[in-house]
C-alpha atoms as a PDB file:
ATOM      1  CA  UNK A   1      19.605 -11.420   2.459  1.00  0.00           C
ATOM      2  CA  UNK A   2      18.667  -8.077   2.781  1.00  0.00           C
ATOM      3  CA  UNK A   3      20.549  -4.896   1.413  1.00  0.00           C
ATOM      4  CA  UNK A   4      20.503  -1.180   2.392  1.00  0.00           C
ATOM      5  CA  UNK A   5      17.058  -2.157   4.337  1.00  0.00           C
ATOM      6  CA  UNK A   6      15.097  -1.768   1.434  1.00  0.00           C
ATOM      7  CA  UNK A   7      15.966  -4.749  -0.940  1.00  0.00           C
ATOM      8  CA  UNK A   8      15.768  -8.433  -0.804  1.00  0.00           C
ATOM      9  CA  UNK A   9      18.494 -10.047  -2.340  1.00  0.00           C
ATOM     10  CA  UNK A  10      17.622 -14.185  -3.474  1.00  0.00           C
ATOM     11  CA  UNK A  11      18.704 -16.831  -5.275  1.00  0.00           C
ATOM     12  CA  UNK A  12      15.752 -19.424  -7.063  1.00  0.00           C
ATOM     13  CA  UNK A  13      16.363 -21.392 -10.025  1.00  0.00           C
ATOM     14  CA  UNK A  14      19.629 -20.299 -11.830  1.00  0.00           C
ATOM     15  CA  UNK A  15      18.844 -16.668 -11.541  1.00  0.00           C
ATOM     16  CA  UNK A  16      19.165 -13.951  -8.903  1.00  0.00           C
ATOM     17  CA  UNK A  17      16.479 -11.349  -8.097  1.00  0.00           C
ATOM     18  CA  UNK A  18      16.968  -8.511  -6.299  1.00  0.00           C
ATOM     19  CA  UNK A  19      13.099  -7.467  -4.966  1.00  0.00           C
ATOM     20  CA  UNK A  20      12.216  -4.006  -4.019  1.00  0.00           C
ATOM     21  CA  UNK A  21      10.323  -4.768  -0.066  1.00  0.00           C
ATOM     22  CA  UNK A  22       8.596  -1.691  -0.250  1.00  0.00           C
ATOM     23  CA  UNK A  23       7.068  -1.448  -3.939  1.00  0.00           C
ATOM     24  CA  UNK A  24       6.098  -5.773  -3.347  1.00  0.00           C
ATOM     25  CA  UNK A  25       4.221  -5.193  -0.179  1.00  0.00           C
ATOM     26  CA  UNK A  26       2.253  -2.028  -1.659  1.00  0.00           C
ATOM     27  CA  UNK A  27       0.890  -4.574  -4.617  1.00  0.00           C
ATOM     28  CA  UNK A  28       0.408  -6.954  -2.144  1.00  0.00           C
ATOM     29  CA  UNK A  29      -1.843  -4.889  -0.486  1.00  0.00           C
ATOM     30  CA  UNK A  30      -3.061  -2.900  -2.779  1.00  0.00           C
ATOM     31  CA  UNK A  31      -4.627  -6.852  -4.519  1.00  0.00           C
ATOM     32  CA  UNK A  32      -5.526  -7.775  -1.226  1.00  0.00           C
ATOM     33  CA  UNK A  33      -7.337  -4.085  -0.924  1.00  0.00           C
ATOM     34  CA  UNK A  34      -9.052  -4.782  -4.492  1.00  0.00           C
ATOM     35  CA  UNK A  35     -10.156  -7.926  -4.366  1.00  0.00           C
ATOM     36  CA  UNK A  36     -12.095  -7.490  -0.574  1.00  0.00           C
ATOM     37  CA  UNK A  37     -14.830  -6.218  -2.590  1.00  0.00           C
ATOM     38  CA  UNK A  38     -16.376  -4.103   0.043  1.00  0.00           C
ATOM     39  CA  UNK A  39     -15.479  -6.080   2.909  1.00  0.00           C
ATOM     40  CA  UNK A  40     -11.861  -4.688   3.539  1.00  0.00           C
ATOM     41  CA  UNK A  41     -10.675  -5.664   7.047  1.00  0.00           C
ATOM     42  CA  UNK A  42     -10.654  -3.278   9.275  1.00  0.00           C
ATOM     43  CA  UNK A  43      -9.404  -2.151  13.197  1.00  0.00           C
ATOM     44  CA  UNK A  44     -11.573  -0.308  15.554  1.00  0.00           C
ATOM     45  CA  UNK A  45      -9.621   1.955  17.291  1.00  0.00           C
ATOM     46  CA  UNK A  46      -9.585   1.800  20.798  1.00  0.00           C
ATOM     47  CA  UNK A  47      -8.937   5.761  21.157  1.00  0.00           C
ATOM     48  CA  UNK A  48     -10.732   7.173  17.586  1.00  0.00           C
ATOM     49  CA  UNK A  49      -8.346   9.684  15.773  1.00  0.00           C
ATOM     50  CA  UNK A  50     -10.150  13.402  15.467  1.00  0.00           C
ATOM     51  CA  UNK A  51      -8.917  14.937  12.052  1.00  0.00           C
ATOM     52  CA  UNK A  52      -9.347  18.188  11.909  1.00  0.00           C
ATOM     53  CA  UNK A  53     -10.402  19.574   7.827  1.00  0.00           C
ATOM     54  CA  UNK A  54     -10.755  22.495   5.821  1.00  0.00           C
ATOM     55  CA  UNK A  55     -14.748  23.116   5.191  1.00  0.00           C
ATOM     56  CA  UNK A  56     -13.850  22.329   1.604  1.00  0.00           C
ATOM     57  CA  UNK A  57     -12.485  18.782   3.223  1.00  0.00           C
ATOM     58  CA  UNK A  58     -15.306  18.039   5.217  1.00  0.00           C
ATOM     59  CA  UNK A  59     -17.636  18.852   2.391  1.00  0.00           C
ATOM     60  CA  UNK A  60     -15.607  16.222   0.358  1.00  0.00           C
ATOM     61  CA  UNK A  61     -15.254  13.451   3.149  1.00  0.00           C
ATOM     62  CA  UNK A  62     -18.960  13.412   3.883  1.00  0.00           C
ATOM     63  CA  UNK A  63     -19.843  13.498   0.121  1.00  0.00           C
ATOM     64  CA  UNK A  64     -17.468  10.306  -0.137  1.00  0.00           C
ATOM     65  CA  UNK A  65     -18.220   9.115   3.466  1.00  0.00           C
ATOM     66  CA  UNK A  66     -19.717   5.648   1.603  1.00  0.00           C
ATOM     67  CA  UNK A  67     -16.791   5.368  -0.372  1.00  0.00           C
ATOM     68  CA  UNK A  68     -14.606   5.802   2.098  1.00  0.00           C
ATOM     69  CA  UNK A  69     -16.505   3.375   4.773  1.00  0.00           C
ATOM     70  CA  UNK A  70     -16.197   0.435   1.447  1.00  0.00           C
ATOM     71  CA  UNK A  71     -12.179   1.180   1.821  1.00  0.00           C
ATOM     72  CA  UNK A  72     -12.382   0.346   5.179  1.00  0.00           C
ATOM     73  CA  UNK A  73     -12.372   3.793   6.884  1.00  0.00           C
ATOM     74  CA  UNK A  74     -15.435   4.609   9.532  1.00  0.00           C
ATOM     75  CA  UNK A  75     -15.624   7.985  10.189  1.00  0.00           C
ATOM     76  CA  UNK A  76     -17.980  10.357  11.488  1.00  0.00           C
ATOM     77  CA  UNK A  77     -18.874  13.822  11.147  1.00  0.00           C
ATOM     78  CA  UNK A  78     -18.027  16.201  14.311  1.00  0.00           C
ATOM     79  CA  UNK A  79     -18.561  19.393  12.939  1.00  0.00           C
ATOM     80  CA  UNK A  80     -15.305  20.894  11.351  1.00  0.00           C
ATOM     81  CA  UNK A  81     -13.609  17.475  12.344  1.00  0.00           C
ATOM     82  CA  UNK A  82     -14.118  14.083  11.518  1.00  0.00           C
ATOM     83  CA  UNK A  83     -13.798  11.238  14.037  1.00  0.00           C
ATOM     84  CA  UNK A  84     -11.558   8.127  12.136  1.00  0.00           C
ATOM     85  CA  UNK A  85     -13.381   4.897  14.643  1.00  0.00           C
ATOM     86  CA  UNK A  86     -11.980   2.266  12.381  1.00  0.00           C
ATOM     87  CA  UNK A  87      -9.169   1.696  10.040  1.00  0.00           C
ATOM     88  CA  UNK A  88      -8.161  -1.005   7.159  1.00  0.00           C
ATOM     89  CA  UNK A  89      -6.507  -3.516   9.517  1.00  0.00           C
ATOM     90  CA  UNK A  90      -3.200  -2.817   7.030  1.00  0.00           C
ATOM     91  CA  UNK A  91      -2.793   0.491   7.969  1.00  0.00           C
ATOM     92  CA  UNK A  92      -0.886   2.111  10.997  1.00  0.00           C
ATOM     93  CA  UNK A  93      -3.223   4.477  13.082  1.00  0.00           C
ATOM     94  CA  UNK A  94       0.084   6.874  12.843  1.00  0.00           C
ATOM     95  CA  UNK A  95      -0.332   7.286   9.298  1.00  0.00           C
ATOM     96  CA  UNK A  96      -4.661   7.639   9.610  1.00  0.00           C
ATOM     97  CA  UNK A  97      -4.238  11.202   9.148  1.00  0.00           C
ATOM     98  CA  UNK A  98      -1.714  11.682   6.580  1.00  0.00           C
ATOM     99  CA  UNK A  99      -3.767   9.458   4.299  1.00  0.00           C
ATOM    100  CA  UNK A 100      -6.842  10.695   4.909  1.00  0.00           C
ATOM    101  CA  UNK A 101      -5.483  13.634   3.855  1.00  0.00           C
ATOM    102  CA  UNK A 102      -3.698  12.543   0.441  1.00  0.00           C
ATOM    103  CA  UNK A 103      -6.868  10.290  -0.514  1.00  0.00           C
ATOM    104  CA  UNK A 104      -9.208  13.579  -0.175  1.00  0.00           C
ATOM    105  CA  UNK A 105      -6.971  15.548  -2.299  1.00  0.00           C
ATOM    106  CA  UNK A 106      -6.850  13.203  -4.238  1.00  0.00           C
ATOM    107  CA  UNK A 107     -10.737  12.940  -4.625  1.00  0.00           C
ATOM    108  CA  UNK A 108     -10.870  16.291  -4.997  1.00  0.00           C
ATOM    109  CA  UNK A 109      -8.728  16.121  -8.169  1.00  0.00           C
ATOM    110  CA  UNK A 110     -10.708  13.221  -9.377  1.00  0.00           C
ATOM    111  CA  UNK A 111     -13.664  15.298  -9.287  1.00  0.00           C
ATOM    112  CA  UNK A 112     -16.424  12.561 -11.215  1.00  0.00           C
ATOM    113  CA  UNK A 113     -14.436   9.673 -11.403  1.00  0.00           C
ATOM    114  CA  UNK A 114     -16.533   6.582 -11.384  1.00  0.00           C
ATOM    115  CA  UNK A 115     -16.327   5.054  -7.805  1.00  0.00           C
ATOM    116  CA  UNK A 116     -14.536   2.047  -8.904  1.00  0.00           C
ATOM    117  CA  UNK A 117     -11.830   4.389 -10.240  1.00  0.00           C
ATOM    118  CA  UNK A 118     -11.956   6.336  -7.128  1.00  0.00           C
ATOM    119  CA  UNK A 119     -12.136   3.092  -4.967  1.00  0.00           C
ATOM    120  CA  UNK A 120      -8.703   2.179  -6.725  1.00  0.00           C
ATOM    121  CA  UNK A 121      -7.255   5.419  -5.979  1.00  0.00           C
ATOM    122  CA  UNK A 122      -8.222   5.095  -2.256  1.00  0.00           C
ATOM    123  CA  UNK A 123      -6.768   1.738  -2.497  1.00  0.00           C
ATOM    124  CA  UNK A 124      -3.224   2.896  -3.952  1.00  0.00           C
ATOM    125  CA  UNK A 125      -2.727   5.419  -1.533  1.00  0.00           C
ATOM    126  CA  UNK A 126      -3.645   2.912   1.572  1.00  0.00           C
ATOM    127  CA  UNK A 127      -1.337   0.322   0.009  1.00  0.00           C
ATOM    128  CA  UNK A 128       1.345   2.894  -0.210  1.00  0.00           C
ATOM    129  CA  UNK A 129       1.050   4.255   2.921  1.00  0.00           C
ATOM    130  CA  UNK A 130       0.287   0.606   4.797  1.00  0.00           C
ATOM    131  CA  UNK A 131       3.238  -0.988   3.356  1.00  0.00           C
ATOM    132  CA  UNK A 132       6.798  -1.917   5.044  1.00  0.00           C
ATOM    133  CA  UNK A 133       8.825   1.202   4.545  1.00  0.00           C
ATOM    134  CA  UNK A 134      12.197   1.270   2.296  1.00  0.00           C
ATOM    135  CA  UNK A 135      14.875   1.714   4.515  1.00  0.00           C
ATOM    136  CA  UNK A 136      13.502  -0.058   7.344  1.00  0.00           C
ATOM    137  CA  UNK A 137      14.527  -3.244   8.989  1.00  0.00           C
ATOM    138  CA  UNK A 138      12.433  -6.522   8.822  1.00  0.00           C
ATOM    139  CA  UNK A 139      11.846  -9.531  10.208  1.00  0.00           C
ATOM    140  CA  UNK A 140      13.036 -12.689   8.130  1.00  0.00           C
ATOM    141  CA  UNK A 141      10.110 -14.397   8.257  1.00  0.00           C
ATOM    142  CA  UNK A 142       8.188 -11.216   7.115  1.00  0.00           C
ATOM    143  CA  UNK A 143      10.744 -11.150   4.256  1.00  0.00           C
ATOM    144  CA  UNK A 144      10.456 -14.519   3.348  1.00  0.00           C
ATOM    145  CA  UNK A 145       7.057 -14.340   3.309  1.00  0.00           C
ATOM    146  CA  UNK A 146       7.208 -11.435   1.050  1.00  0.00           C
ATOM    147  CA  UNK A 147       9.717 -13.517  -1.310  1.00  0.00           C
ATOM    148  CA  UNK A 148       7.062 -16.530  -1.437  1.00  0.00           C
ATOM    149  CA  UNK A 149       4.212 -14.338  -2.410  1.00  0.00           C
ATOM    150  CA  UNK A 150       6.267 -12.318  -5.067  1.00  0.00           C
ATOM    151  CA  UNK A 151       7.665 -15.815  -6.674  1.00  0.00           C
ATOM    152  CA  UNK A 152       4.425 -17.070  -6.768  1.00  0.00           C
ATOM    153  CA  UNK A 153       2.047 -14.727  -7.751  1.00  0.00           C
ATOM    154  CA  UNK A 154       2.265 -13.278 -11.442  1.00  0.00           C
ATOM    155  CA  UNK A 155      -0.036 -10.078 -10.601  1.00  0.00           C
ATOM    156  CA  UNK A 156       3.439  -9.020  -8.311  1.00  0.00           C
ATOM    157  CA  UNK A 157       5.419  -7.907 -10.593  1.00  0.00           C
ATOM    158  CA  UNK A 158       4.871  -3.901 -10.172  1.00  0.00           C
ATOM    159  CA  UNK A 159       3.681  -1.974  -7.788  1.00  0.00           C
ATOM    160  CA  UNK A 160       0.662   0.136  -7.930  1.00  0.00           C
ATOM    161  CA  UNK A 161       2.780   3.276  -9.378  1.00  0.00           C
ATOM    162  CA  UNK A 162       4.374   1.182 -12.367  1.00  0.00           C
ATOM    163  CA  UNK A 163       7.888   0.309 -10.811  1.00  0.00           C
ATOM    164  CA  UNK A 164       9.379  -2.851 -11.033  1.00  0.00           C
ATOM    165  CA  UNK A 165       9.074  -5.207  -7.856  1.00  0.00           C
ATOM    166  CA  UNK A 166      11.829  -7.279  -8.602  1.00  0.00           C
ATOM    167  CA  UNK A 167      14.614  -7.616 -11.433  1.00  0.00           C
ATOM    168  CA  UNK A 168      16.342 -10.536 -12.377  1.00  0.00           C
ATOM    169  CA  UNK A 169      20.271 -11.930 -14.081  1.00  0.00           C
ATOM    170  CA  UNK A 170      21.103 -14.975 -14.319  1.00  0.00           C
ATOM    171  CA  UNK A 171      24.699 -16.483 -13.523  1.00  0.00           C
ATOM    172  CA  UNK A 172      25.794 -16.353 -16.995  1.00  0.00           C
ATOM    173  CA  UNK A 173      24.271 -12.124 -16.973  1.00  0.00           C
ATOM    174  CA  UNK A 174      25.945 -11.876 -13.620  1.00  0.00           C
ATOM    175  CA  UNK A 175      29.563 -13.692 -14.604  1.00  0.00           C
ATOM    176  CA  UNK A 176      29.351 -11.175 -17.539  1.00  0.00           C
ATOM    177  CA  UNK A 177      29.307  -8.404 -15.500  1.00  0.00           C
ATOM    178  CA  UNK A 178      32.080  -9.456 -13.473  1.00  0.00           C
ATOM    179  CA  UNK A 179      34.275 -10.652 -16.913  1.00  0.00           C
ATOM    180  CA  UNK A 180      33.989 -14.495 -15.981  1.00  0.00           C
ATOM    181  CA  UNK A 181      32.223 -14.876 -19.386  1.00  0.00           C
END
């Protein structure tokens, strides 16, 4: 089942886990992002997104344009805008722009960072910003796709900011609690 729209609630070998949708997607991603080693899947956009940027933005796109084209974002430069033609396949084309945004600022607090570290950063904010929302509705199968991966992949167990992805009681935890034992 699935509670306030933003937790999976399931029941798999004497214990119950409560999984947080949003924070197990992002890692999802975010490993799927990581291990694509330069070959992240990406969509062309059938009408390319302009972004509009600060000189100080621009300056730090282009600088980063190869980083940014290994993350799955191909861009280029229109003068004082850049032209987004293709995506990483995860990510909305509603949120392009937004995180575009937060990964340059974040670059430009990263300042010499080596470009794996920078890569990850790029990565954890498209995993973020890809990922099914908290307080959303889902589709079952979507959710119990989510619940397969999660049960069956140790590297799931937080998400790319250090939260939990899922907790877990067992009956005799969860009788406790309700003064059965």
């Amino acid at each position: 089942g699935e509670v306030f729209s933003s937790y999976v609630l399931i029941e798999s070998e004497g214990q119950f886990h409560l999984i947080d949708k949003h924070a197990a997607h992002e890692r999802i991603l975010f490993e799927r992002l990581a291990e694509s080693t330069g070959e992240v899947h990406r969509q062309t956009l059938l009408m390319p997104i302009v972004v509009s940027l600060t000189a100080e933005e621009r300056a730090l796109a282009l600088e980063n344009l190869p980083l940014l084209e290994k993350a799955g974002f191909i861009a280029e430069d229109l003068g004082g805008s850049l032209i987004l033609r293709e995506l990483p396949a995860y990510l909305d084309a509603a949120d392009a722009q937004t995180t575009l945004a937060e990964i340059l600022a974040r670059l430009s607090q990263g300042g010499s960072g080596s470009q794996t570290r920078r890569l990850d950063d790029i990565f954890h904010i498209t995993a973020c910003k890809a990922a099914i929302k908290a307080g959303s509705k889902s589709d079952p199968k979507e959710l119990a796709e989510l619940v397969r991966v999660v049960l069956t992949d140790p590297k799931i167990r937080y998400c790319p900011h250090g939260r939990p992805v899922m907790i877990s009681m067992s009956k005799y935890e969860l009788d406790k609690r309700f003064g059965r034992a």
